[in-house]
C-alpha atoms as a PDB file:
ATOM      1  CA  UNK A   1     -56.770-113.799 -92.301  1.00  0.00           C
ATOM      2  CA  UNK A   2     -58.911-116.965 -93.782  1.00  0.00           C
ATOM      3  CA  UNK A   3     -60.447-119.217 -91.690  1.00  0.00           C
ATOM      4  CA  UNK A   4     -62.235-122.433 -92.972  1.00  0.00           C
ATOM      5  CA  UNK A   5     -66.135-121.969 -92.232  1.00  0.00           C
ATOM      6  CA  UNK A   6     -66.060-125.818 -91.509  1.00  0.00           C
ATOM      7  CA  UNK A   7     -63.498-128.406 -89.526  1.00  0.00           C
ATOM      8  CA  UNK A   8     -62.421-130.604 -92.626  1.00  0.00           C
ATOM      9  CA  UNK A   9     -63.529-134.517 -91.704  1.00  0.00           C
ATOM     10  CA  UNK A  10     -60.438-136.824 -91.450  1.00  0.00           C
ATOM     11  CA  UNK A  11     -61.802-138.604 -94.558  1.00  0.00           C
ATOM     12  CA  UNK A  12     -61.378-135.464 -96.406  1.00  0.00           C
ATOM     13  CA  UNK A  13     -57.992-134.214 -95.120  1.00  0.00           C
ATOM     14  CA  UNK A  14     -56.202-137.985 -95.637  1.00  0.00           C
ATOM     15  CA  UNK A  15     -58.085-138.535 -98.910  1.00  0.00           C
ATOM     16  CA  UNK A  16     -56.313-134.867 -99.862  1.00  0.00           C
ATOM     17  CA  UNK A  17     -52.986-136.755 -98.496  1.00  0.00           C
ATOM     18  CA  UNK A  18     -53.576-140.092-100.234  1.00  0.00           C
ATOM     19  CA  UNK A  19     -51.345-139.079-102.890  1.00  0.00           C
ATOM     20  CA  UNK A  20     -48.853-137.628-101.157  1.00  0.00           C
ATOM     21  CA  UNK A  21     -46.328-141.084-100.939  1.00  0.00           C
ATOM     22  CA  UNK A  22     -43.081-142.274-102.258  1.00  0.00           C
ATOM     23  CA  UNK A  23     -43.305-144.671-104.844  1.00  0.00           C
ATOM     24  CA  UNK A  24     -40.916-147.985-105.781  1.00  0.00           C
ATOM     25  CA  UNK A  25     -38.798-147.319-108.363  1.00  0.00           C
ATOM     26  CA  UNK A  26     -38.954-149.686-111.799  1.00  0.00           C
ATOM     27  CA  UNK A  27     -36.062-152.258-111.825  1.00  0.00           C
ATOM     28  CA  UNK A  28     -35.819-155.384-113.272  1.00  0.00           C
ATOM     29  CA  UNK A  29     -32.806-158.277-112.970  1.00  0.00           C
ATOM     30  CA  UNK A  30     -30.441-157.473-115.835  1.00  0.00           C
ATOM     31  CA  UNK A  31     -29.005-161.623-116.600  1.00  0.00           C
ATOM     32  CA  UNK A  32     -26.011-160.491-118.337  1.00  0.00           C
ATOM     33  CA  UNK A  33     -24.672-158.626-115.078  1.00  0.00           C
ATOM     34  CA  UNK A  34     -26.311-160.329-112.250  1.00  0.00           C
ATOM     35  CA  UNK A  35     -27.515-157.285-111.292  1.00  0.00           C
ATOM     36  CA  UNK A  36     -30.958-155.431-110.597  1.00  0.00           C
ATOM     37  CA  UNK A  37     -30.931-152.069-112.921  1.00  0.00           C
ATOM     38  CA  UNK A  38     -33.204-149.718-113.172  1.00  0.00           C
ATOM     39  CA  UNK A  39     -35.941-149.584-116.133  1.00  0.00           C
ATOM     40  CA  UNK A  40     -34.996-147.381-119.503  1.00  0.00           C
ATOM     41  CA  UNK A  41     -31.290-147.265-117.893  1.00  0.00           C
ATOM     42  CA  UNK A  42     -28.060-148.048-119.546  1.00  0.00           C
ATOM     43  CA  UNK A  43     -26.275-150.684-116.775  1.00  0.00           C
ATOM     44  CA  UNK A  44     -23.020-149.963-115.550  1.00  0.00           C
ATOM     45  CA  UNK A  45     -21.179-152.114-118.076  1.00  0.00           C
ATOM     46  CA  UNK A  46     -22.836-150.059-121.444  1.00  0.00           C
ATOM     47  CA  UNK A  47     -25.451-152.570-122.198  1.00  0.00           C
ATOM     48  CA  UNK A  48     -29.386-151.371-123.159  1.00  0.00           C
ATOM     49  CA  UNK A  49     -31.250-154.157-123.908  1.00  0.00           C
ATOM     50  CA  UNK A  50     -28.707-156.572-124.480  1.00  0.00           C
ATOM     51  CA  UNK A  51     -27.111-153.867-127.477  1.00  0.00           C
ATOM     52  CA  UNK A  52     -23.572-152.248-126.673  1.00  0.00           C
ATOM     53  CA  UNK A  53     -24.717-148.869-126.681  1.00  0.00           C
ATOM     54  CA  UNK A  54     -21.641-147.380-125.009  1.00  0.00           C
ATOM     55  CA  UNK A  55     -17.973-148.277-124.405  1.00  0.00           C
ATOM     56  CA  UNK A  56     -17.585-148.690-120.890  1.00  0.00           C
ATOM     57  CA  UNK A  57     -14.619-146.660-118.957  1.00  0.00           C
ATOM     58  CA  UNK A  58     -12.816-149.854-117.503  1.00  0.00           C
END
């Protein structure tokens, strides 16, 4: 079995880590709904970027 020749530094093991994080997702407020929607996302009511793209089910 492997063991390191070294103890990695904390620097070194959280700078491994750094990128290891949840990001935000992308939304924007959508005027014609009120609504927050996410980024390169058709809203609930059919509408991409203010264009009917489909009909909605209601």
């Amino acid at each position: 079995m492997a063991t390191p020749a070294r103890r990695t530094s904390k620097t070194k093991k959280r700078s491994r880590r750094n990128h290891q994080k949840l990001s935000t997702p992308a939304v924007h407020w959508d005027p014609q709904i009120n609504e927050y929607v996410l980024s390169h996302h058709i809203s609930p009511s059919g509408l991409y970027h203010g264009h009917q793209v489909i009909k909605p089910k209601y």
